[in-house]
Protein backbone atom coordinates (compact mmCIF):
# COMPACT_ATOMS: atom_id res chain seq x y z
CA UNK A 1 11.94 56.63 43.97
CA UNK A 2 8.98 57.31 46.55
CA UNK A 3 7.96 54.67 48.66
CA UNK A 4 4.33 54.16 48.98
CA UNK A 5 2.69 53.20 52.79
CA UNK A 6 -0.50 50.72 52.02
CA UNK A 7 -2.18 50.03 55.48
CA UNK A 8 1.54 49.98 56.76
CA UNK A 9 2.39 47.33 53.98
CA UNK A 10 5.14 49.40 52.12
CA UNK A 11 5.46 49.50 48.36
CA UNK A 12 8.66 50.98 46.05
CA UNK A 13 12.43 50.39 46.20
CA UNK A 14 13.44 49.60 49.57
CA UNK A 15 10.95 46.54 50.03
CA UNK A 16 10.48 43.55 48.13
CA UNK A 17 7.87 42.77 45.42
CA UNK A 18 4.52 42.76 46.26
CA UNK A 19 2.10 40.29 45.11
CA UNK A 20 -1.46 41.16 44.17
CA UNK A 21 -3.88 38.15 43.74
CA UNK A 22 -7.17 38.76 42.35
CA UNK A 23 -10.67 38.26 43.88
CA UNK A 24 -13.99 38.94 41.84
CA UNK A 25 -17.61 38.99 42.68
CA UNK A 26 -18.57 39.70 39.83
CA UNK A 27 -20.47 36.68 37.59
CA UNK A 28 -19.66 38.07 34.22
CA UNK A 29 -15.74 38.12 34.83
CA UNK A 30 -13.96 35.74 32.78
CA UNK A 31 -11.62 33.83 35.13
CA UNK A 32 -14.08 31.51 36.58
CA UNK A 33 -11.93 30.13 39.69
CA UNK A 34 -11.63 33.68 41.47
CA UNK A 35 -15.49 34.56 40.84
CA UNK A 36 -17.39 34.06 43.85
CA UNK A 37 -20.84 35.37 44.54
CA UNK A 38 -21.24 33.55 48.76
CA UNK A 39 -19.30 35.22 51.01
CA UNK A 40 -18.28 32.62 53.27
CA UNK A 41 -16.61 30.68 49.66
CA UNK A 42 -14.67 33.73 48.85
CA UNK A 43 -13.41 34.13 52.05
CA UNK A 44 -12.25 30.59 51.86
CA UNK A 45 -10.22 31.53 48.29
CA UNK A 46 -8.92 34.08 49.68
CA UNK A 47 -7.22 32.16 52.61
CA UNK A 48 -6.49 29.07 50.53
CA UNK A 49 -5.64 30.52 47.74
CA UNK A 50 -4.52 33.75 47.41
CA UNK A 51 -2.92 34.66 51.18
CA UNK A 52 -1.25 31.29 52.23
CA UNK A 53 0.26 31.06 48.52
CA UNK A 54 2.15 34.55 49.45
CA UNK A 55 0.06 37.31 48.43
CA UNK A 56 0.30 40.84 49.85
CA UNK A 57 -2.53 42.37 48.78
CA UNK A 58 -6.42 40.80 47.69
CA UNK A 59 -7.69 43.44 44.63
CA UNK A 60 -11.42 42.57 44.76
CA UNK A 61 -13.47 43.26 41.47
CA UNK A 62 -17.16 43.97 41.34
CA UNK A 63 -17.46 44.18 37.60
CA UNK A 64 -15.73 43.03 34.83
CA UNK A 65 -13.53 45.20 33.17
CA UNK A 66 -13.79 43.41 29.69
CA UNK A 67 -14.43 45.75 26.82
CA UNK A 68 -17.14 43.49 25.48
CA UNK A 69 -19.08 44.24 28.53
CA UNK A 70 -21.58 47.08 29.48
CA UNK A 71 -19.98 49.16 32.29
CA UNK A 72 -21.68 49.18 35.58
CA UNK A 73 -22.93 52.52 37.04
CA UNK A 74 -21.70 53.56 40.22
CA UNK A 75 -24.97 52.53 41.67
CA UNK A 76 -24.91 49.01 40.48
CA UNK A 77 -20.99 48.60 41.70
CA UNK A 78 -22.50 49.65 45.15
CA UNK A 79 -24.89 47.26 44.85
CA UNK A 80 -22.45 44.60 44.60
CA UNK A 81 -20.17 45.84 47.27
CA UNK A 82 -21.70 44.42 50.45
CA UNK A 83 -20.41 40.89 49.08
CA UNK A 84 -16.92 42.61 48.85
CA UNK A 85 -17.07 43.79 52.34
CA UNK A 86 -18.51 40.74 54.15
CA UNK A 87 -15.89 38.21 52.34
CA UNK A 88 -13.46 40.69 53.39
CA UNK A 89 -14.61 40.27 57.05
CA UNK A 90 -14.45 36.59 57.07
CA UNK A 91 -11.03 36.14 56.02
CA UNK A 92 -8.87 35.09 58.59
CA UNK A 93 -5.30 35.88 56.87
CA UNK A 94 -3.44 39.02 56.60
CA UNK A 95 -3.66 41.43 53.58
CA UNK A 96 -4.03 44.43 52.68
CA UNK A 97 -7.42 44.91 50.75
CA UNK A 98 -7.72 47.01 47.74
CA UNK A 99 -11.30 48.10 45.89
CA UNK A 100 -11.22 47.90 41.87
CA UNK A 101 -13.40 50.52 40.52
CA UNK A 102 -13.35 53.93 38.77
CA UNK A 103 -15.94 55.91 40.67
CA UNK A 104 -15.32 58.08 43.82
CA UNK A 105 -18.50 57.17 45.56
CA UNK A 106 -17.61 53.03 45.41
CA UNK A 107 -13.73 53.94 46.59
CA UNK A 108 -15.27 56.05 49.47
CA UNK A 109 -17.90 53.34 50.61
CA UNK A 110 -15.08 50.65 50.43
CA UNK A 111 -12.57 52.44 52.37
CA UNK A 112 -15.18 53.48 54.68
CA UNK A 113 -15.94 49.92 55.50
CA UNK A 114 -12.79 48.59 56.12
CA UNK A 115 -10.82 48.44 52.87
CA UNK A 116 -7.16 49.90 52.55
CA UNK A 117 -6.42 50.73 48.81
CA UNK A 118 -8.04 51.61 45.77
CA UNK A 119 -7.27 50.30 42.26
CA UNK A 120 -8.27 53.08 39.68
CA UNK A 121 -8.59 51.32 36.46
CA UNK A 122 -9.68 53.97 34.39
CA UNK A 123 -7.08 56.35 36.09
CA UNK A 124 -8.65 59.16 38.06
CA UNK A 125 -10.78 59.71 34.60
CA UNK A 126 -13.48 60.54 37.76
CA UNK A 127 -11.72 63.92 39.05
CA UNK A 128 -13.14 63.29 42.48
CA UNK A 129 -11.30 60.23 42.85
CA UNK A 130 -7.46 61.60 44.34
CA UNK A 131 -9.25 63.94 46.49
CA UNK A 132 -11.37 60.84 47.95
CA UNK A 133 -7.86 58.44 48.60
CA UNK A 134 -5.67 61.91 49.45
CA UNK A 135 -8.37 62.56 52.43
CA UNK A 136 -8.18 58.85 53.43
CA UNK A 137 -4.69 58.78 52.92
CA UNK A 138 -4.41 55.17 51.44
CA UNK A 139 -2.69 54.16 48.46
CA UNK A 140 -4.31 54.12 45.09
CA UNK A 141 -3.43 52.27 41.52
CA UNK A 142 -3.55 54.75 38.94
CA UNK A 143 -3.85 53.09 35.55
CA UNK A 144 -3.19 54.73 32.19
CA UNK A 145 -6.16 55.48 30.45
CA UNK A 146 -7.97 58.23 28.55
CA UNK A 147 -10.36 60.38 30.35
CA UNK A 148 -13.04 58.27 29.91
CA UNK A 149 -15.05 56.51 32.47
CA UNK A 150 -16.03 54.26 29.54
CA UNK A 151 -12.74 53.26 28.60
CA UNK A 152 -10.31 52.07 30.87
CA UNK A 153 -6.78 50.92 29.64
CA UNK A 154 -7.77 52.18 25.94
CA UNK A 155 -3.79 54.03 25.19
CA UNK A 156 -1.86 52.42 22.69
CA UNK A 157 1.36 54.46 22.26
CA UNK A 158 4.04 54.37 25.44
CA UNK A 159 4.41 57.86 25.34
CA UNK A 160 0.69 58.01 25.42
CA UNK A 161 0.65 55.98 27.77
CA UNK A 162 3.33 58.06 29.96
CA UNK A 163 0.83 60.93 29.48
CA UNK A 164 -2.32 59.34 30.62
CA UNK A 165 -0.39 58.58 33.88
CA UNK A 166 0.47 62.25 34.55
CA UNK A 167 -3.18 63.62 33.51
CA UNK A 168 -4.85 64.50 36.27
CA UNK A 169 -1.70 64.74 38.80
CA UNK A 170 -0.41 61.80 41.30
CA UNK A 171 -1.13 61.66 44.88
CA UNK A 172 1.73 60.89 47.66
CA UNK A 173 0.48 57.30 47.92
CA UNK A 174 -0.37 56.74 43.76
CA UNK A 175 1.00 53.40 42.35
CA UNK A 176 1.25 53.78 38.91
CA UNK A 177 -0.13 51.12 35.93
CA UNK A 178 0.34 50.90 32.39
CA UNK A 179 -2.28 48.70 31.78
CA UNK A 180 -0.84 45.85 29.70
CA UNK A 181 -3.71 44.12 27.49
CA UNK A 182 -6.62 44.33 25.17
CA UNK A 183 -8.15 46.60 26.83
CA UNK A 184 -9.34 48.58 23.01
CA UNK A 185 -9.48 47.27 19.57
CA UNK A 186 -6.85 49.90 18.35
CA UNK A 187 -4.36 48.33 20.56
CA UNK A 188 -1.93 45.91 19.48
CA UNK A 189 0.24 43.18 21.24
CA UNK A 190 3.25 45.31 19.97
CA UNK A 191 2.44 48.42 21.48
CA UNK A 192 2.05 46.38 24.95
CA UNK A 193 5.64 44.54 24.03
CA UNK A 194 7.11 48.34 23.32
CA UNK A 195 5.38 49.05 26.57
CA UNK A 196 7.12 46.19 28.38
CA UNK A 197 10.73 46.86 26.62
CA UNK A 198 10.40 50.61 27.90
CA UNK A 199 9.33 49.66 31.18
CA UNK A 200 12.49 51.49 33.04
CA UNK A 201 11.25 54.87 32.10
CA UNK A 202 8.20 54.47 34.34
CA UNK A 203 10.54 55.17 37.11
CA UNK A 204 10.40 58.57 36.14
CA UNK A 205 7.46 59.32 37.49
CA UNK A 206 8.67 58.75 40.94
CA UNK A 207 6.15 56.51 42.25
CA UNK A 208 6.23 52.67 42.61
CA UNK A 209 4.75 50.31 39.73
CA UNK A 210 2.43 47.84 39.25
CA UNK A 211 2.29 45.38 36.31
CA UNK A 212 -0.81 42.87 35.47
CA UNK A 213 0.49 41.07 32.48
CA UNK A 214 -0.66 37.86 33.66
CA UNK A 215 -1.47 35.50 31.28
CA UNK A 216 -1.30 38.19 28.58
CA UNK A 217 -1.98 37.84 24.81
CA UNK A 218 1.35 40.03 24.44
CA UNK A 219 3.14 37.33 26.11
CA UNK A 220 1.24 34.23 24.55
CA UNK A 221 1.71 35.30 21.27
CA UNK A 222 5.46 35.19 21.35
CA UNK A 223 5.15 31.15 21.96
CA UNK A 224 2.01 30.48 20.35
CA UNK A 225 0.43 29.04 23.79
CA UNK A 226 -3.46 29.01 24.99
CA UNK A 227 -4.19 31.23 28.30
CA UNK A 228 -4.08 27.68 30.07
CA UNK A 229 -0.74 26.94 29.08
CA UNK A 230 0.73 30.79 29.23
CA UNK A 231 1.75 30.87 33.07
CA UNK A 232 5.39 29.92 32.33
CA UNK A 233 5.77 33.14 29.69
CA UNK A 234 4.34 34.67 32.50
CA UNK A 235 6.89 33.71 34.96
CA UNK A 236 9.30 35.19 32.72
CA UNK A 237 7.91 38.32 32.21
CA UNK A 238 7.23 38.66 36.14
CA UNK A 239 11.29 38.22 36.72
CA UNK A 240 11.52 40.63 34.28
CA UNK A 241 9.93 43.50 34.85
CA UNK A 242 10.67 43.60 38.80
CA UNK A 243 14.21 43.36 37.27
CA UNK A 244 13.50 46.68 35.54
CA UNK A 245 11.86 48.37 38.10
CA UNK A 246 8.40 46.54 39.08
CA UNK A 247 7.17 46.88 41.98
CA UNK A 248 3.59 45.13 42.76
CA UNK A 249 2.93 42.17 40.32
CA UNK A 250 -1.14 41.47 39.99
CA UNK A 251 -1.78 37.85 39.24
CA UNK A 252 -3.96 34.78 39.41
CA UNK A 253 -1.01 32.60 39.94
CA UNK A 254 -0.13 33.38 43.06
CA UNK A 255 2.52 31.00 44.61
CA UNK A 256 4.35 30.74 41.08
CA UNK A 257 3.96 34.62 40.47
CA UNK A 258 5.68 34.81 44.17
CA UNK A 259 8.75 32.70 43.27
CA UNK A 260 9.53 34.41 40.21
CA UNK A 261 8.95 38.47 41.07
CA UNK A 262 11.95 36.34 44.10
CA UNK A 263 14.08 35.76 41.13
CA UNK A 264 13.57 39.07 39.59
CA UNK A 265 14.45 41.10 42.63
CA UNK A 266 17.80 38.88 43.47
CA UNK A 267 19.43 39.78 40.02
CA UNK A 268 17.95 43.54 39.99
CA UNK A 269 20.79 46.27 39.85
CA UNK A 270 21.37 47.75 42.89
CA UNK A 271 20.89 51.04 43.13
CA UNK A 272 23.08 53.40 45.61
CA UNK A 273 20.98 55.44 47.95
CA UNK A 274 22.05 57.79 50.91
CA UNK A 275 19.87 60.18 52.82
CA UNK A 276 21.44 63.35 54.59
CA UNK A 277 21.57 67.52 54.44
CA UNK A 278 22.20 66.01 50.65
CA UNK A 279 20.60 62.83 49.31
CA UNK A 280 21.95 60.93 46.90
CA UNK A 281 19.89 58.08 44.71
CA UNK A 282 21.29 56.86 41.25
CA UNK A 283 18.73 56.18 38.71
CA UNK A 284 18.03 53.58 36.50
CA UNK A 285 18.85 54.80 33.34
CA UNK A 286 20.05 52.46 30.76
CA UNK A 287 18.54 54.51 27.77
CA UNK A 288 18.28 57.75 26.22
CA UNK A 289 14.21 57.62 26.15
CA UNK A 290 14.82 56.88 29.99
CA UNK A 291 16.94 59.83 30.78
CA UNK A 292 14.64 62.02 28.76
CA UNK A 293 11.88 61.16 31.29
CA UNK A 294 13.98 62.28 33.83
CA UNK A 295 14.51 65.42 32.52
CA UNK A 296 11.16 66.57 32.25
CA UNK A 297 10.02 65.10 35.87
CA UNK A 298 13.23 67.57 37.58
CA UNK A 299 12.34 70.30 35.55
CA UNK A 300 8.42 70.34 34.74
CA UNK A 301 7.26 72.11 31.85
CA UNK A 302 10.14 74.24 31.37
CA UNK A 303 12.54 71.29 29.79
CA UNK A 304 9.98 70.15 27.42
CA UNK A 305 9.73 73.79 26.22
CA UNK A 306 13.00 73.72 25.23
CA UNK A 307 13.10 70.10 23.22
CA UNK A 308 16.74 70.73 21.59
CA UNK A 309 18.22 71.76 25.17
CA UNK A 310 16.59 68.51 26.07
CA UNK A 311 17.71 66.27 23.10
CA UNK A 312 21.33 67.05 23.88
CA UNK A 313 21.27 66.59 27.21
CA UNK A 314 19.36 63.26 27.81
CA UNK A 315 21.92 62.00 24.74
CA UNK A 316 24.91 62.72 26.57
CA UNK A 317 23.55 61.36 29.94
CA UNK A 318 23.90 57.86 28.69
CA UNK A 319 26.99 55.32 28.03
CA UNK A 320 27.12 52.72 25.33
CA UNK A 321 29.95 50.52 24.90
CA UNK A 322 30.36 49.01 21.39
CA UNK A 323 33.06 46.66 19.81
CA UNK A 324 34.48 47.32 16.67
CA UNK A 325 36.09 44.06 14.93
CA UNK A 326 37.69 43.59 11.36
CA UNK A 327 39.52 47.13 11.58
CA UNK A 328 42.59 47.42 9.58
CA UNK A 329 45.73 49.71 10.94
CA UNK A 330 44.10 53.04 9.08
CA UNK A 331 40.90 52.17 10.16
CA UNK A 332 41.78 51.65 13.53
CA UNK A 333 43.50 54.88 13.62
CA UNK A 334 40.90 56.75 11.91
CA UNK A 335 39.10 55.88 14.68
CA UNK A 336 41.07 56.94 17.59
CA UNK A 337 42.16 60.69 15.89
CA UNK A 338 38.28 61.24 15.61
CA UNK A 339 37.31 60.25 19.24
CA UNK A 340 40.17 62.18 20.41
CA UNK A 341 37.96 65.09 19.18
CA UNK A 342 35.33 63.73 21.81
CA UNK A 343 34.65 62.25 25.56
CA UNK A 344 34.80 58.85 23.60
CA UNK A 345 37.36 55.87 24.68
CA UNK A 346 38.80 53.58 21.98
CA UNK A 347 40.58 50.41 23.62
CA UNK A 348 41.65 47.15 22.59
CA UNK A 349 43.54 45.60 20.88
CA UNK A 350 44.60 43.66 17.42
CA UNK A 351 41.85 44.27 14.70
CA UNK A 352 39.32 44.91 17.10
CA UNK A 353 37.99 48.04 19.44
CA UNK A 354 36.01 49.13 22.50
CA UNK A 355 34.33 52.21 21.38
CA UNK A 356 32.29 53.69 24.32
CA UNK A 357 30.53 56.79 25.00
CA UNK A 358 27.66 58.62 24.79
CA UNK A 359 25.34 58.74 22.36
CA UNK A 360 26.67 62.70 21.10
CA UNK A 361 29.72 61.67 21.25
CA UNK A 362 29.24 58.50 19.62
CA UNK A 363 27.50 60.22 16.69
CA UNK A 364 30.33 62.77 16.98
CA UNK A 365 32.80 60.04 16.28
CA UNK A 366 30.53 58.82 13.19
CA UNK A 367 30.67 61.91 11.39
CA UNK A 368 34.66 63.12 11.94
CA UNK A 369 35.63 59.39 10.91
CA UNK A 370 33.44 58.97 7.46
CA UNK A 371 34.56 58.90 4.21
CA UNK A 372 37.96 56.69 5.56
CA UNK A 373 37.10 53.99 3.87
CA UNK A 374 33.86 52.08 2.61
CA UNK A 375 34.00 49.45 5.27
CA UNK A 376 34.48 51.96 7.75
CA UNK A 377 31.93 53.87 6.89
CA UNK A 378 29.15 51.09 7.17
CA UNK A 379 30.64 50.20 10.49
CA UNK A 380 29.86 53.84 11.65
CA UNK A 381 26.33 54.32 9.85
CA UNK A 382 25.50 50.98 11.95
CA UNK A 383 27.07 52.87 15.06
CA UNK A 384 24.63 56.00 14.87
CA UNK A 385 21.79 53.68 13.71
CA UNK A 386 21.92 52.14 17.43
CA UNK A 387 22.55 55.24 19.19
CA UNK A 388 19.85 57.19 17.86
């Protein structure tokens, strides 16, 4: 996993999460306590609020990015960005700043007067806009979304979604986003939840990741809470995803948001890395869908060419580890004669067995042992079932 440098605040594996609180200047933005249009009061929130309470970076908005809203021009956004700038100035704490927009000319004018990032929302849909942060050299949030300067965040389907993140190429310092929310009608709180369950294979794109699921209708729905009583399914979700591989967590809740990416990141796998003539990292791969991603970033175009090469390989790069109870003596060694076939292992045991493997040779295992007996048989349907 690439580490990412913001304004020498550094970003990926080898520091801990990063906390992104959220400042907007812009009136029609529906979270009224981080809208500020004086400079001298936002400058004050930011202090009070978002950089005492523990956050890293300050992401300042100068238009809503609600769907129900017109989208500003890049003219308009400029016009707004003095206010940015100035509140910037006046804050006394220490953060690295980062510019929300989608258009080249607004990143360049930001960075030019004195911010350090760049959050793309609508994902380099402007063409110009990795040349602009490459030049600079800062670090820039790429979110997933079409290429569309009129429709940020609008990707429903995680593989989709994986897509929109690799249209239009990375840059060395690219933090990559895959936009949780509402952001179009066709999107549903279950393709954000598939989103979130698949969040691992993200990694694959070899950049760090940043999550705003906040306060999210994906997360409210599951225990039927308002947005002002959803910060402790937030909490959970926070500890979760830096668990599977978050990186920078954007949030109002700042102080709260802090404490639980904490939690997250003490109970996170560790993952072995060594650097040398040969360098050695082990991946995060708990799934078949993971370990295709992997695949296709270490061999480009080529892999995906070649989708059965592919299909066998990512299935045999994973271990699953299932028990078997209930088995009687020619079931159980049923079992063992066809896994002897196979890389499989078949432990334990009494009536019950460890069967673990990969997913081939799981499915391998399946199909040699059928037709043994009836109960067997729906054991082993169940067994491919969850491998697949």
């Amino acid at each position: 996993m690439r580490n990412v440098d913001a304004a020498g605040l550094g970003i990926g594996d080898d520091y801990p999460p990063r906390i992104m609180g959220v400042l907007n200047v812009s009136e029609e933005s529906p979270y009224s306590p981080s809208v500020f249009d004086d400079p001298d009061e936002a400058a004050a929130y930011v202090d009070s609020e978002l950089v005492d309470e523990g956050a890293d970076i300050v992401d300042v908005g100068l238009e809503s990015a609600n769907k129900r809203f017109e989208v500003l021009s890049a003219e308009e956004e400029l016009d707004r960005l003095d206010t940015a700038v100035t509140a910037m100035e006046r804050v006394s704490g220490d953060a690295v700043f980062s510019i929300e927009t989608r258009y080249h000319e607004v990143a360049a004018a930001a960075l030019d007067a004195g911010f350090d990032m760049v959050n793309d929302i609508c994902g380099f849909a402007d063409p110009e806009m990795p040349r602009v942060c490459a030049e600079r050299d800062v670090a820039v949030v790429k979110m997933a979304s079409p290429p569309d300067l009129d429709r940020p965040g609008a990707v429903e389907d995680v593989d989709d979604v994986y897509d929109a993140l690799q249209r239009g190429g990375l840059t060395d310092k690219t933090i990559v986003d895959p936009a949780f929310g509402g952001w179009s009608e066709a999107k549903t709180l279950a393709d954000d939840r598939e989103t979130f369950r698949r969040l691992r294979e993200f990694r694959a794109l070899d950049r760090p990741i940043l999550v705003s699921i906040n306060r999210k209708n994906f997360l409210r729905d599951l225990a039927d809470r308002s947005t002002e009583e959803a910060l402790p399914v937030s909490l959970a979700a926070t500890a979760m995803a830096v668990e599977r591989g978050a990186h920078v967590i954007r949030t109002h809740d700042v102080a709260e948001t802090r404490d639980a990416a904490l939690v997250g990141e003490a109970f996170t796998r560790e993952r072995l890395r060594a650097t040398g003539d040969v360098s050695v990292e082990e991946l995060d791969v708990t799934s078949v869908e993971e370990m295709r991603r992997h695949l296709d970033r270490l061999a480009g175009g080529d892999e995906r060419r070649r989708p059965s090469t592919r299909e066998t390989t990512a299935r045999r790069g994973v271990m699953r580890v299932l028990e078997l109870s209930g088995l009687s003596p020619g079931e159980r060694e049923a079992l063992a004669d066809a896994a002897r076939s196979t890389s499989a292992v078949v432990a334990g045991e009494g009536s019950r067995r460890l069967l673990a493997g990969t997913p081939a040779d799981l499915t391998a295992v399946a199909e040699t042992a059928s037709g043994r007996s009836t109960a067997l048989d729906a054991a082993l349907t169940a067994v491919s079932e969850i491998v697949e």
